[in-house]
N, C-alpha and C. Protein backbone atom coordinates (compact mmCIF):
# COMPACT_ATOMS: atom_id res chain seq x y z
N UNK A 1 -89.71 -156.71 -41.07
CA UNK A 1 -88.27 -156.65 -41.26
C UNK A 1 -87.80 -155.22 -41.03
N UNK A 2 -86.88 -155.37 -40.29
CA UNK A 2 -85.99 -153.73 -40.43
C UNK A 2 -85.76 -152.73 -41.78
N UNK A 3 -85.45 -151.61 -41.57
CA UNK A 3 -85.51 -151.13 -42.72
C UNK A 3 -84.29 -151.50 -43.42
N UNK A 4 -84.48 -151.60 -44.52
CA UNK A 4 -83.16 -152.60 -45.63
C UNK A 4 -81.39 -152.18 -45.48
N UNK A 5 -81.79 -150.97 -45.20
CA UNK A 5 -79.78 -150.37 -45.30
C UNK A 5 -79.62 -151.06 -43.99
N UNK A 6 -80.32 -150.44 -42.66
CA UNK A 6 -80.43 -151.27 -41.40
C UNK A 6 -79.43 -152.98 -41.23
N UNK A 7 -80.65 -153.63 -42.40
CA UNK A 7 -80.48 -155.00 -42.39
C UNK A 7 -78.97 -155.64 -43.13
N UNK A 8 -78.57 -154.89 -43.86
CA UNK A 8 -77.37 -154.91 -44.60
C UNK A 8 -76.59 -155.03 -43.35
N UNK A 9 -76.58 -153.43 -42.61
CA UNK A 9 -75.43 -153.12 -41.61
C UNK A 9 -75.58 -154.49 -41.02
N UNK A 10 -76.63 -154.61 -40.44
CA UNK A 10 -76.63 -155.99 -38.88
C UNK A 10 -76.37 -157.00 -40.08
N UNK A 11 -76.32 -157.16 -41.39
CA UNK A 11 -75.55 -158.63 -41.99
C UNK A 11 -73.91 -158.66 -41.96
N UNK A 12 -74.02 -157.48 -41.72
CA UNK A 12 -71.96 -157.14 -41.79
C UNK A 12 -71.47 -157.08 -43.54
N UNK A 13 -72.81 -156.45 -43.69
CA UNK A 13 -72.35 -155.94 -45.10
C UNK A 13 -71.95 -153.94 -45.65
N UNK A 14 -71.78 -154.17 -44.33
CA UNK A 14 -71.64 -152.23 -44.64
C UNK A 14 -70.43 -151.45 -45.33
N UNK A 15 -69.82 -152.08 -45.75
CA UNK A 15 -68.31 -152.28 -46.11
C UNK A 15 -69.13 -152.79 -48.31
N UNK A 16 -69.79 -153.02 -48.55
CA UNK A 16 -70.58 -153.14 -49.52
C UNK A 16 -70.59 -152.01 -50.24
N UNK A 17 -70.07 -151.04 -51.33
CA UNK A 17 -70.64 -149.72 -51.63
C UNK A 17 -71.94 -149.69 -52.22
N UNK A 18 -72.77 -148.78 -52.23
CA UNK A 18 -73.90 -148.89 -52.80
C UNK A 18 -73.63 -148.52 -54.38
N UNK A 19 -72.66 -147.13 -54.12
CA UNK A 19 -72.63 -147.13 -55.64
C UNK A 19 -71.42 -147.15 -55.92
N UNK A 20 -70.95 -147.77 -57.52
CA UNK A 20 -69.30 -147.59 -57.96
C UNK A 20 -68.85 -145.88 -57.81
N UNK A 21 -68.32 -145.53 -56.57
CA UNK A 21 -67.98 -143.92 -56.56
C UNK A 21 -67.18 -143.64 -55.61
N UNK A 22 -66.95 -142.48 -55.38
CA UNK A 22 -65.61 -142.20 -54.09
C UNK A 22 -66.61 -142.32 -52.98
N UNK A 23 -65.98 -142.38 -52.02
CA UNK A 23 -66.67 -142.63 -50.51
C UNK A 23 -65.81 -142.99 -49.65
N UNK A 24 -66.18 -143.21 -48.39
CA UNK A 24 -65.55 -143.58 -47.48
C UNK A 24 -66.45 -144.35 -46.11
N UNK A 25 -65.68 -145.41 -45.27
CA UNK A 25 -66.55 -145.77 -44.08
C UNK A 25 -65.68 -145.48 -43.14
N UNK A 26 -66.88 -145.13 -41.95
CA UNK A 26 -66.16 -145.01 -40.49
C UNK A 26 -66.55 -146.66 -39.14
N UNK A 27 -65.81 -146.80 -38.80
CA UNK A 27 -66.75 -147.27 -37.87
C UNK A 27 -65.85 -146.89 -36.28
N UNK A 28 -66.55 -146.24 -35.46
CA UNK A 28 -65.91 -145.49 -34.12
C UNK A 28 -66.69 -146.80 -33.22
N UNK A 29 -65.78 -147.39 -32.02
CA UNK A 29 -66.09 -148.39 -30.88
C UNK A 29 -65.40 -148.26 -29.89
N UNK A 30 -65.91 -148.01 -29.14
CA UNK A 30 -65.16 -148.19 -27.57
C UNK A 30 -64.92 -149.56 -26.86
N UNK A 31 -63.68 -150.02 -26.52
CA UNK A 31 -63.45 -151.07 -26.48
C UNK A 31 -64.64 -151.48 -25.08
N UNK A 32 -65.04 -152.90 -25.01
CA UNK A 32 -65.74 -153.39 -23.84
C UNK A 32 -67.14 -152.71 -24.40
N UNK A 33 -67.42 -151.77 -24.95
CA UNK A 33 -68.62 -150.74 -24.67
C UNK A 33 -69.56 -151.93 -25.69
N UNK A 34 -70.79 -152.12 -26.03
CA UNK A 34 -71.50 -152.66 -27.04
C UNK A 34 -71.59 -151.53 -27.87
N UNK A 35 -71.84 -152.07 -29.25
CA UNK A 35 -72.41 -150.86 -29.64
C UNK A 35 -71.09 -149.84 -30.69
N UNK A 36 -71.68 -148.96 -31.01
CA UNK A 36 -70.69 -147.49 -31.83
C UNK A 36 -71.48 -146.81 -32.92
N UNK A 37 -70.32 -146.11 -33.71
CA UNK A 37 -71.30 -145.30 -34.47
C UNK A 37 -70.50 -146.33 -35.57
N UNK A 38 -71.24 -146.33 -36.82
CA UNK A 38 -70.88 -146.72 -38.06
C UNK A 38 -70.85 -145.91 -39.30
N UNK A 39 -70.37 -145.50 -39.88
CA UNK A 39 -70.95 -144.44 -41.07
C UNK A 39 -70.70 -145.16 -42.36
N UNK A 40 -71.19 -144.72 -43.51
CA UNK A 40 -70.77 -144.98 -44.61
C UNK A 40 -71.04 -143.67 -45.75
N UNK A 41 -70.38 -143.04 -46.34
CA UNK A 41 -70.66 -141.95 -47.28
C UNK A 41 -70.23 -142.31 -48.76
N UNK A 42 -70.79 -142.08 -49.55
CA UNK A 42 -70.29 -142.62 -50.75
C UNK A 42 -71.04 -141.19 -51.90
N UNK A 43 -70.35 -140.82 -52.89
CA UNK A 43 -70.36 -139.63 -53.57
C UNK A 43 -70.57 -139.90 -55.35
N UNK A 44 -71.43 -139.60 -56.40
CA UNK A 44 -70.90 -139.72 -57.20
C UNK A 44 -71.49 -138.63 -58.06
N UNK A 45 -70.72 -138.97 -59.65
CA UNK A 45 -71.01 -137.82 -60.56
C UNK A 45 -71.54 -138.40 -61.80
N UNK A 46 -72.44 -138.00 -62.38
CA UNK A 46 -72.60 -138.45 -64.14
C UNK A 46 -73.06 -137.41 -64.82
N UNK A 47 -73.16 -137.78 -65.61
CA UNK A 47 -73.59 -136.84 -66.89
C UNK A 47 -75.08 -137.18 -67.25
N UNK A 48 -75.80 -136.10 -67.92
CA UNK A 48 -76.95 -136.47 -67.96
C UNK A 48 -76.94 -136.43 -69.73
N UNK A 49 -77.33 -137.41 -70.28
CA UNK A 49 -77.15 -137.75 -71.64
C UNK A 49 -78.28 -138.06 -72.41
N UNK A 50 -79.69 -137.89 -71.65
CA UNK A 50 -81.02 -137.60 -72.36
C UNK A 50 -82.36 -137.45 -71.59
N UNK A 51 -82.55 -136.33 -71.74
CA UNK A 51 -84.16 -136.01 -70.94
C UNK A 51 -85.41 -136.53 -71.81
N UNK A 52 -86.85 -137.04 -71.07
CA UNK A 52 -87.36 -137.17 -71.49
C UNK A 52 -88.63 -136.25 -70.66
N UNK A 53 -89.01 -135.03 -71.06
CA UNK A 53 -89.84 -133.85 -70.36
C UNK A 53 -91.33 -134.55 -69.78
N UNK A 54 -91.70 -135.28 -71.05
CA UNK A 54 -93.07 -135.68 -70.53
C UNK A 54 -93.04 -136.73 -69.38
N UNK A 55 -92.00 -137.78 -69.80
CA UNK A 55 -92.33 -138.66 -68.09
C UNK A 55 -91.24 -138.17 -67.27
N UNK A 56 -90.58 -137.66 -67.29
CA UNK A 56 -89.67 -136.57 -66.43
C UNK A 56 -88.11 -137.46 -65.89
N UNK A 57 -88.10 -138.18 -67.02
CA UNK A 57 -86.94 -138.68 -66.59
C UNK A 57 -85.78 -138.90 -67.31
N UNK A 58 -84.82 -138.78 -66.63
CA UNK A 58 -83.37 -138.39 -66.63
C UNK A 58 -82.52 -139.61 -67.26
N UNK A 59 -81.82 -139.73 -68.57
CA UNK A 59 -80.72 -141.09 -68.90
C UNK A 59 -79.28 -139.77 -68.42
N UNK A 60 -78.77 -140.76 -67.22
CA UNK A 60 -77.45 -140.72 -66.51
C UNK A 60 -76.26 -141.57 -67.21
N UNK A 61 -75.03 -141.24 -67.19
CA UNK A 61 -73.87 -141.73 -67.86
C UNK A 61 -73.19 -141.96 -66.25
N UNK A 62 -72.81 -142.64 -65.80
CA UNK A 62 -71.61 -142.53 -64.59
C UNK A 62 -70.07 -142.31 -64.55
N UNK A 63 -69.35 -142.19 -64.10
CA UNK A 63 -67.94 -141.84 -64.16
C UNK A 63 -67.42 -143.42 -64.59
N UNK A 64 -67.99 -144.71 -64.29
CA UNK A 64 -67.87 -146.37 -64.37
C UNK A 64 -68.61 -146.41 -65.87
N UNK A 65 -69.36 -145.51 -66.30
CA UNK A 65 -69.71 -145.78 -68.00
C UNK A 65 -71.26 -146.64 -67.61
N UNK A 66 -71.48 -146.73 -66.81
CA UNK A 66 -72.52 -147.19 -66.67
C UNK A 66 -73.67 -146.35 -67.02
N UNK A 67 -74.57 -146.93 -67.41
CA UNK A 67 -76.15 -145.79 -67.72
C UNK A 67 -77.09 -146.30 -66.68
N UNK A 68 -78.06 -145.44 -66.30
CA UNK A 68 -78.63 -145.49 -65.19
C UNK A 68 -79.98 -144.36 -65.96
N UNK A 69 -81.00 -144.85 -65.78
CA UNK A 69 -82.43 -143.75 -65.77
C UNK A 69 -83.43 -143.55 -64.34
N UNK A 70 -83.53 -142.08 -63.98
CA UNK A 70 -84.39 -142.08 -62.90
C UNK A 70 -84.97 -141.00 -63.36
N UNK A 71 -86.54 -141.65 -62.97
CA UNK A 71 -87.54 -140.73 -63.02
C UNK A 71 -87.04 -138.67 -61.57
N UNK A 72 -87.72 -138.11 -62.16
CA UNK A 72 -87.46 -136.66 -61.39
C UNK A 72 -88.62 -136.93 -60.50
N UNK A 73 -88.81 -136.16 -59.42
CA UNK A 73 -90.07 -136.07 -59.02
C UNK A 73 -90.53 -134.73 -59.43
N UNK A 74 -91.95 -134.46 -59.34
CA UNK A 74 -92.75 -133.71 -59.68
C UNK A 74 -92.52 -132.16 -59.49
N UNK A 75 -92.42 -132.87 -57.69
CA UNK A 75 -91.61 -131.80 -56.43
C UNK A 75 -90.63 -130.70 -57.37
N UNK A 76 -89.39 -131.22 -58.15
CA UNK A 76 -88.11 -130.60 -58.67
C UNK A 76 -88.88 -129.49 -59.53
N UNK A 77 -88.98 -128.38 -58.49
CA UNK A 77 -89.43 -127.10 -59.69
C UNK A 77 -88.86 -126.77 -60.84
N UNK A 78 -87.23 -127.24 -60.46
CA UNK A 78 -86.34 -126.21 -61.30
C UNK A 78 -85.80 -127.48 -62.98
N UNK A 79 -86.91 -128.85 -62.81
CA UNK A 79 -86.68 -129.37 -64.01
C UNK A 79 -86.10 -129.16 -65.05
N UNK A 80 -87.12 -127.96 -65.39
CA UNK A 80 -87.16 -127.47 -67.10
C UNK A 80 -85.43 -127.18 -67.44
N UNK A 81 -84.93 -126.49 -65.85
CA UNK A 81 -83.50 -125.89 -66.27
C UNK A 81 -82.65 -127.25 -66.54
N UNK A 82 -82.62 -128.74 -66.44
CA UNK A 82 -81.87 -129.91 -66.91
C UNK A 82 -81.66 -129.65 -68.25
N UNK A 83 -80.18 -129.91 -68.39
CA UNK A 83 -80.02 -129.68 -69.77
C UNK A 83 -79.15 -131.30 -70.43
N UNK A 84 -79.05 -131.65 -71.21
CA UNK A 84 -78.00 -132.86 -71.92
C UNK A 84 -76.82 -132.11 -71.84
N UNK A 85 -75.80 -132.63 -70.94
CA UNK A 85 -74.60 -132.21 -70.66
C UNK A 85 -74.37 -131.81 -69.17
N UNK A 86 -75.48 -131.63 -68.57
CA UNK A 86 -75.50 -130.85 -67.37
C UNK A 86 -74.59 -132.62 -66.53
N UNK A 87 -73.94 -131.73 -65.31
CA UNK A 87 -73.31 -132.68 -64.33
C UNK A 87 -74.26 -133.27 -63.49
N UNK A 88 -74.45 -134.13 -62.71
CA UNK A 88 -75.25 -134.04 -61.36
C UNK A 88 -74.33 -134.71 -60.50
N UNK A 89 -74.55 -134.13 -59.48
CA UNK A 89 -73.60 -135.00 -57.96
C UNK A 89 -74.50 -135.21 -56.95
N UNK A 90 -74.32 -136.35 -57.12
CA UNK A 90 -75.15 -137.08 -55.66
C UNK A 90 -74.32 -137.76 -54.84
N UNK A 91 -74.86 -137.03 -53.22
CA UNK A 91 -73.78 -137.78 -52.26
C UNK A 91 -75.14 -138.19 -51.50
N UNK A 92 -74.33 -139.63 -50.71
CA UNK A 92 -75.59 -140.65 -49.96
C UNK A 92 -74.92 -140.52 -48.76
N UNK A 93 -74.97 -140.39 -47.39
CA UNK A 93 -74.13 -140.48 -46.27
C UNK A 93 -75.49 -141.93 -45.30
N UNK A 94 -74.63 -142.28 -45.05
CA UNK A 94 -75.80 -143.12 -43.86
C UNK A 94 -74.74 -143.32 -42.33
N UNK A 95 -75.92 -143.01 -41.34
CA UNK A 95 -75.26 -143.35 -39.97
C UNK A 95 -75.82 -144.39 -39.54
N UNK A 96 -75.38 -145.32 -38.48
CA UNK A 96 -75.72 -146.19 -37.75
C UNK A 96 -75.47 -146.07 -36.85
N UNK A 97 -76.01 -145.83 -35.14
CA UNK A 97 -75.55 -145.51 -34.13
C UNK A 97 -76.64 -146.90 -33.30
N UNK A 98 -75.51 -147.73 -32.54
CA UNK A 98 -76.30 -148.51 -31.96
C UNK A 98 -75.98 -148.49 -30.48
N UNK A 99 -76.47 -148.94 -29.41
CA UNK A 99 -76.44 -148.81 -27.84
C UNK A 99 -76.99 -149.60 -27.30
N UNK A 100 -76.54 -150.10 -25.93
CA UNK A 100 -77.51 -150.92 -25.11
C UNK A 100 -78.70 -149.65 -24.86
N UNK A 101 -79.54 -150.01 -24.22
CA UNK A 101 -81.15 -148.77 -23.83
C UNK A 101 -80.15 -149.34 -22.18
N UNK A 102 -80.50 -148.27 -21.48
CA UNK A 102 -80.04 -148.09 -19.99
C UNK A 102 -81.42 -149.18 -19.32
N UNK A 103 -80.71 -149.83 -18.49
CA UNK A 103 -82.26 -150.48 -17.22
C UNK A 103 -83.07 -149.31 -16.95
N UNK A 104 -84.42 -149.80 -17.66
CA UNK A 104 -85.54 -148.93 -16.78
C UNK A 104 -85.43 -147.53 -17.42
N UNK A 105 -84.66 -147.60 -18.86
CA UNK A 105 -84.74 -146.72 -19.99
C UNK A 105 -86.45 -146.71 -21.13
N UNK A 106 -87.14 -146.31 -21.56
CA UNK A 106 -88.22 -146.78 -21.94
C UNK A 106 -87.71 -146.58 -23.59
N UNK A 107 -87.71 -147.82 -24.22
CA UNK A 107 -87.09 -147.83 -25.86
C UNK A 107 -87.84 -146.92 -26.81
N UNK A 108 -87.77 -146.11 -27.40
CA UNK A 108 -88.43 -145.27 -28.34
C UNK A 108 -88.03 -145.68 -29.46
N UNK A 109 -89.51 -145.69 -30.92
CA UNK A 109 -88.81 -146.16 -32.17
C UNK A 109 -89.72 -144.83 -32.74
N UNK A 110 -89.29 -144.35 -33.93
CA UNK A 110 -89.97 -143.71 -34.49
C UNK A 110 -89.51 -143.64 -35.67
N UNK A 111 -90.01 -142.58 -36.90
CA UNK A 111 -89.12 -142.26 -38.31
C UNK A 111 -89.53 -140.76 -38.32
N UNK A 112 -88.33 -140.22 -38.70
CA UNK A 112 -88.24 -138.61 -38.91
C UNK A 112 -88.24 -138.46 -40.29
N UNK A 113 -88.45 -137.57 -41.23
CA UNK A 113 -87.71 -137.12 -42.28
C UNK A 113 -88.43 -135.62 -42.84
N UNK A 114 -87.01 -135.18 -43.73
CA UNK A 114 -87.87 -133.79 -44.06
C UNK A 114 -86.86 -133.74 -45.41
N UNK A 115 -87.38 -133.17 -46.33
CA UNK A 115 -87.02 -132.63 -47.60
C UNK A 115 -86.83 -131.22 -47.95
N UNK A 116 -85.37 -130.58 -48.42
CA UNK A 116 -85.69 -129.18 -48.72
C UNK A 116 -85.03 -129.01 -50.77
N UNK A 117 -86.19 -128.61 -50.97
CA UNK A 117 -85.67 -128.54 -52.17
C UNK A 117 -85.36 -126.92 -52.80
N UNK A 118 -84.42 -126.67 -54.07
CA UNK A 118 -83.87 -125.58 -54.39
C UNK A 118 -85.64 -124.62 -54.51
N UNK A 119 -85.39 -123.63 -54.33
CA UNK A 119 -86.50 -122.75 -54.78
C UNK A 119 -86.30 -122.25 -56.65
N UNK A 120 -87.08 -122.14 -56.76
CA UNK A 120 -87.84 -121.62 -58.48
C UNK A 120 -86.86 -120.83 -58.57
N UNK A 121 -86.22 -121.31 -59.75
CA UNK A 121 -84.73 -120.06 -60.16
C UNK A 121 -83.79 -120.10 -59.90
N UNK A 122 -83.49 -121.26 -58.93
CA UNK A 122 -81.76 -121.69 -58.45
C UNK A 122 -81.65 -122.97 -59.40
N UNK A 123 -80.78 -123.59 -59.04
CA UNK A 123 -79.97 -124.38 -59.84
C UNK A 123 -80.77 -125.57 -58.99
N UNK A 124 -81.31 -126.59 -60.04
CA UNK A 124 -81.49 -127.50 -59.39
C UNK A 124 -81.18 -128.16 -58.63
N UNK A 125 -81.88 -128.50 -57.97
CA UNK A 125 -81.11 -129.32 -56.31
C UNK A 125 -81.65 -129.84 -55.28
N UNK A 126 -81.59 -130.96 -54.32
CA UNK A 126 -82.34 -131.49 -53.54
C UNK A 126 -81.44 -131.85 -52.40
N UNK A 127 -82.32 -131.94 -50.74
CA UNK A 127 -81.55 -132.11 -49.93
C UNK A 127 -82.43 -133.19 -49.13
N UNK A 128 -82.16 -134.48 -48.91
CA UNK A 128 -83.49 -135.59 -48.24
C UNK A 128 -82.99 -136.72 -46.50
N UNK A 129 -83.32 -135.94 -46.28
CA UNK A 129 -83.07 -137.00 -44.68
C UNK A 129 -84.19 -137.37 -44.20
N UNK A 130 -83.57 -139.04 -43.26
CA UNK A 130 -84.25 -139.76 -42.82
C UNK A 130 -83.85 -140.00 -41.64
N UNK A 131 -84.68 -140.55 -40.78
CA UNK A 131 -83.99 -141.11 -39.04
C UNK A 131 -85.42 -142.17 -39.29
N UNK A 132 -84.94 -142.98 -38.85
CA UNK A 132 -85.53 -144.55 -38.19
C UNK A 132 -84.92 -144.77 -36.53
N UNK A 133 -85.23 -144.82 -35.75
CA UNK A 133 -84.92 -145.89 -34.41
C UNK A 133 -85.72 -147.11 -34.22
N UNK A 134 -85.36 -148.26 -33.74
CA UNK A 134 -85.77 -149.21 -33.80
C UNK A 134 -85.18 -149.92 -32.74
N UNK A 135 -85.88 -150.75 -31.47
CA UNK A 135 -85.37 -151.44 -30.91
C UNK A 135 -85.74 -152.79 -30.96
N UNK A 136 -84.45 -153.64 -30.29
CA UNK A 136 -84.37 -155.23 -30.23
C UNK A 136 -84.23 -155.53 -28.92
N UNK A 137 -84.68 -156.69 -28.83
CA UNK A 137 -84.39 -157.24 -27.72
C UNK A 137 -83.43 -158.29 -27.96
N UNK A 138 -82.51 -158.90 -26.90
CA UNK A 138 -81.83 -159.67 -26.98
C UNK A 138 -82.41 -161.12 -26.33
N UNK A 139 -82.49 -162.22 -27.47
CA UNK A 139 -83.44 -163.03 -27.33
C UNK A 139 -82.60 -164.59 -26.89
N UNK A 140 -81.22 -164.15 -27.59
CA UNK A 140 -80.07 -165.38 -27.11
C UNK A 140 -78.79 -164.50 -27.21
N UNK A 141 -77.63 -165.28 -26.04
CA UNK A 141 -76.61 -165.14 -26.36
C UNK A 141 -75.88 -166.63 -27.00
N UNK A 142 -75.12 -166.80 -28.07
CA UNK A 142 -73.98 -167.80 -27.67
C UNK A 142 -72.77 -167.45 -27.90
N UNK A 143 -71.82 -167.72 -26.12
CA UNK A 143 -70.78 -167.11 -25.96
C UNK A 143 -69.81 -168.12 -26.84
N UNK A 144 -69.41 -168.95 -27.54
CA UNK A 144 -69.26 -170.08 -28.13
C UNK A 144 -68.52 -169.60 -29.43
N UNK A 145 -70.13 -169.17 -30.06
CA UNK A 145 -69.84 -168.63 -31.60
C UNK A 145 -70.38 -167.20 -31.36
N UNK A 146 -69.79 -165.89 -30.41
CA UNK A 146 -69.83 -165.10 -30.08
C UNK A 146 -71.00 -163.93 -31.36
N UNK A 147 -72.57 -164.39 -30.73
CA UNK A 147 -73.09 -163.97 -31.44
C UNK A 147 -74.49 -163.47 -30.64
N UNK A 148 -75.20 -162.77 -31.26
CA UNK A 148 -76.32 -162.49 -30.21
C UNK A 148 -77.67 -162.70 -30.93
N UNK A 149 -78.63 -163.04 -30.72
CA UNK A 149 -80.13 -163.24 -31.19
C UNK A 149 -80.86 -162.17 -30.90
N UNK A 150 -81.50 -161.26 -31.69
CA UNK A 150 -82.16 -159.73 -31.77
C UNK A 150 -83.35 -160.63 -32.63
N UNK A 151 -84.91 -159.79 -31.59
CA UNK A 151 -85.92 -159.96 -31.89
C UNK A 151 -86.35 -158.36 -32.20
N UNK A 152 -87.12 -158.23 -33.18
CA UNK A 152 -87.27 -157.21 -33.22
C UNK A 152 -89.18 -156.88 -33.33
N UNK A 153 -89.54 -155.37 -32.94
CA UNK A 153 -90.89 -155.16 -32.56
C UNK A 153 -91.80 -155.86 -33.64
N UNK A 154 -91.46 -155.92 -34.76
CA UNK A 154 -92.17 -156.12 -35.90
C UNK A 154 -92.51 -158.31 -36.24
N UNK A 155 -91.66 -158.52 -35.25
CA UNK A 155 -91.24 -160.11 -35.26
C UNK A 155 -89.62 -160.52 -35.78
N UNK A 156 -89.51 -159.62 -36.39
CA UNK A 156 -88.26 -160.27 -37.45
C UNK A 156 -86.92 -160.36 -35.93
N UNK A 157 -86.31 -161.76 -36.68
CA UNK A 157 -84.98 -162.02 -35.55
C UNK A 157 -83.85 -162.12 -36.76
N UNK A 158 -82.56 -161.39 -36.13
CA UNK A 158 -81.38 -161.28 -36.72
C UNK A 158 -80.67 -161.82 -35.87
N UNK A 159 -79.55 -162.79 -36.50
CA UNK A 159 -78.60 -163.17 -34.97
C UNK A 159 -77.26 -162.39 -35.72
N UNK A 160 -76.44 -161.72 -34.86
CA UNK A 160 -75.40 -160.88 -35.27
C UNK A 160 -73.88 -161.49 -34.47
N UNK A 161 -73.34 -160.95 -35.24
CA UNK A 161 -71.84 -161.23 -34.53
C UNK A 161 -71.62 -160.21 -33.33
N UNK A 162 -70.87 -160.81 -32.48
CA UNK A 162 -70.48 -159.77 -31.22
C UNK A 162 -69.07 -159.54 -31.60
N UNK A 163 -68.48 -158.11 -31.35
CA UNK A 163 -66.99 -157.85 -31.20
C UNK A 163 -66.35 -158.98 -30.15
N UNK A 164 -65.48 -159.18 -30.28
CA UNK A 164 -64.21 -159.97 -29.62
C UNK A 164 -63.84 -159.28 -27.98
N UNK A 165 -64.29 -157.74 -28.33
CA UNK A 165 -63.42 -157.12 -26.95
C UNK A 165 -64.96 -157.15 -25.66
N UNK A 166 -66.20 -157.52 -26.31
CA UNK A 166 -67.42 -157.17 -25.58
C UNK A 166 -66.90 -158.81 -24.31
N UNK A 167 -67.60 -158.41 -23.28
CA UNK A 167 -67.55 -159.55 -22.37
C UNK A 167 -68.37 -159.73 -22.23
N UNK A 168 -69.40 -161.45 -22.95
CA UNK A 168 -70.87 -161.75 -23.11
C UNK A 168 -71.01 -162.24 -21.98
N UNK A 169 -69.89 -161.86 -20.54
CA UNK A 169 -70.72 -162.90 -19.49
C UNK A 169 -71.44 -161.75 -18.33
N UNK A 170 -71.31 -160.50 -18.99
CA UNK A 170 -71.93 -158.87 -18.32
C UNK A 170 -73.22 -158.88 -19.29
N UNK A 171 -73.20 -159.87 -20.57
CA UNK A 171 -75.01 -159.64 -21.55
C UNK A 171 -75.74 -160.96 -20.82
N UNK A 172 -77.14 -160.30 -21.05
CA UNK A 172 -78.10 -161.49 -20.78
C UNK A 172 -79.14 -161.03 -21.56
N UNK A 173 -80.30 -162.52 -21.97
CA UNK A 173 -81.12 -161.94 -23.08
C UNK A 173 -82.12 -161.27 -22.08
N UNK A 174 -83.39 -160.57 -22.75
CA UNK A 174 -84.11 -158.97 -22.15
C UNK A 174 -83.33 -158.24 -22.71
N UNK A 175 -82.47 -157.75 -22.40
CA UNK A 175 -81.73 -156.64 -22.71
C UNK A 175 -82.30 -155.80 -23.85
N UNK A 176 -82.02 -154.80 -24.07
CA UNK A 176 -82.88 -154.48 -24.99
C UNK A 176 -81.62 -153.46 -26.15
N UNK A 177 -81.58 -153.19 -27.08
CA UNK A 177 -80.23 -152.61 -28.23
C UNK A 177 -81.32 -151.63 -29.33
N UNK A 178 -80.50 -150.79 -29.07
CA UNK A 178 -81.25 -149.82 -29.95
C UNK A 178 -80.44 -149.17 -31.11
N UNK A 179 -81.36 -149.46 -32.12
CA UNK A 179 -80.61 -148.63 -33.48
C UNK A 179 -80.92 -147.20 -34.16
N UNK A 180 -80.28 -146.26 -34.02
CA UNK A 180 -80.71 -145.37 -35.07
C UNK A 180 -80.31 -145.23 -36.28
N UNK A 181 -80.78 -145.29 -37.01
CA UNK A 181 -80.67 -145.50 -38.37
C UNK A 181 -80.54 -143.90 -39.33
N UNK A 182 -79.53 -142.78 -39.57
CA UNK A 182 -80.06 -142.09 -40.54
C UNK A 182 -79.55 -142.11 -42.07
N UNK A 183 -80.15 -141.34 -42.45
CA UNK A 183 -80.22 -141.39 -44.15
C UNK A 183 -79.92 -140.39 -44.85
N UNK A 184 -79.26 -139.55 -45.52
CA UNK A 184 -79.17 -138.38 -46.17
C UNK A 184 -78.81 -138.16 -47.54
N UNK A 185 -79.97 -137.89 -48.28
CA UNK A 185 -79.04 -137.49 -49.85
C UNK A 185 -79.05 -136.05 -50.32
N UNK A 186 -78.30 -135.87 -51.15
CA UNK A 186 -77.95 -134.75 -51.63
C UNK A 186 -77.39 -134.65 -52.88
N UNK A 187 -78.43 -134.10 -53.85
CA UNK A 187 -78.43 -134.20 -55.82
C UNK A 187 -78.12 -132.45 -55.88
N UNK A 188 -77.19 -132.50 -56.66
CA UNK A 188 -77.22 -130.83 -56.99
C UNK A 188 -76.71 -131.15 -58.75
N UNK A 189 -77.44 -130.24 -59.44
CA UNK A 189 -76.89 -130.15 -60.67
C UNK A 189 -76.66 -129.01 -61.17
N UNK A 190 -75.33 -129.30 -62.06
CA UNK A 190 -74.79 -128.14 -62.28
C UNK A 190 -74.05 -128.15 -64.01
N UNK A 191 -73.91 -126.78 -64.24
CA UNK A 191 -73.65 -126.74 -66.00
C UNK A 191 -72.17 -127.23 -66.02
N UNK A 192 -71.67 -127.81 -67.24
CA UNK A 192 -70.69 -128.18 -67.33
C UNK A 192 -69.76 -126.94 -67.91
């Protein structure tokens, strides 16, 4: 199966927030073109309302009153400085950029990611990106119920909706659609 945020987008659930918080979505398309960029960014804030040092994890309050616990990782040098009261803001951004692959383009999939975290003595903080690409092939069209059949390397098939402005009688299945997928978070905490 594709990777899960991935699988959301191709359900036409991207419009879904992940979390109750401010955010915003983009989605950029060129008319006729397949394909665009999609974004979704979503931002939030809580309060941290009880540490527990030995298993290293955090009870969160949300701006929605909700409570939430996540373990820290190990990685977070600057732990010890978490205090009860301290803020944290975490923003999630995700892109989706999808395309036909050009004829006689050779499809590349891979996963990127890199982590930079605050150094010993700053204010706690983390910075985490991801890239996935992944290609499909196009395994059916039906111009009918304007939708397309995507097989993907792993086996898994998604059938998706086509835009209204695409002209399915320029698609044929082969074809091949490529997704990049990225990921980015960003936790900073700070004294109240």
């Amino acid at each position: 199966m594709p990777n899960p945020i991935l699988a959301l987008l191709l359900a036409g659930l991207a419009s879904a927030p992940l979390l109750a918080a401010e955010g915003g979505q983009i989605a950029l398309t060129v008319d006729g073109v397949p394909g665009g960029l999609f974004a979704n960014k979503v931002a939030m804030t809580a309060s941290v309302t009880a540490i527990d040092a030995t298993t290293r994890m955090l009870t969160l309050k949300g701006q929605d009153g909700a409570v939430r616990s996540v373990r820290v990782s190990d990685a977070a040098v600057n732990f010890p400085q978490i205090k009860v009261g301290d803020s944290v803001r975490v923003e999630l951004a995700e892109e989706l950029v999808v395309a036909m692959v050009e004829d006689g383009a050779k499809p590349a999939e891979g996963v990127a990611a890199g982590v930079a975290l605050a150094p010993v003595g700053a204010k706690p903080g983390a910075v985490a990106v991801k890239a996935v690409q992944v290609t499909a092939t196009v395994t059916a069209i039906d111009a009918g119920k304007r939708t397309a059949t995507l097989t993907f390397a792993d086996g898994a098939v998604r059938t998706v909706a086509v835009r209204p402005d695409i002209d399915l009688s320029k698609r044929k299945a082969g074809e091949k659609v490529r997704f990049t997928l990225t990921e980015s978070v960003a936790i900073l905490v700070e004294k109240p």
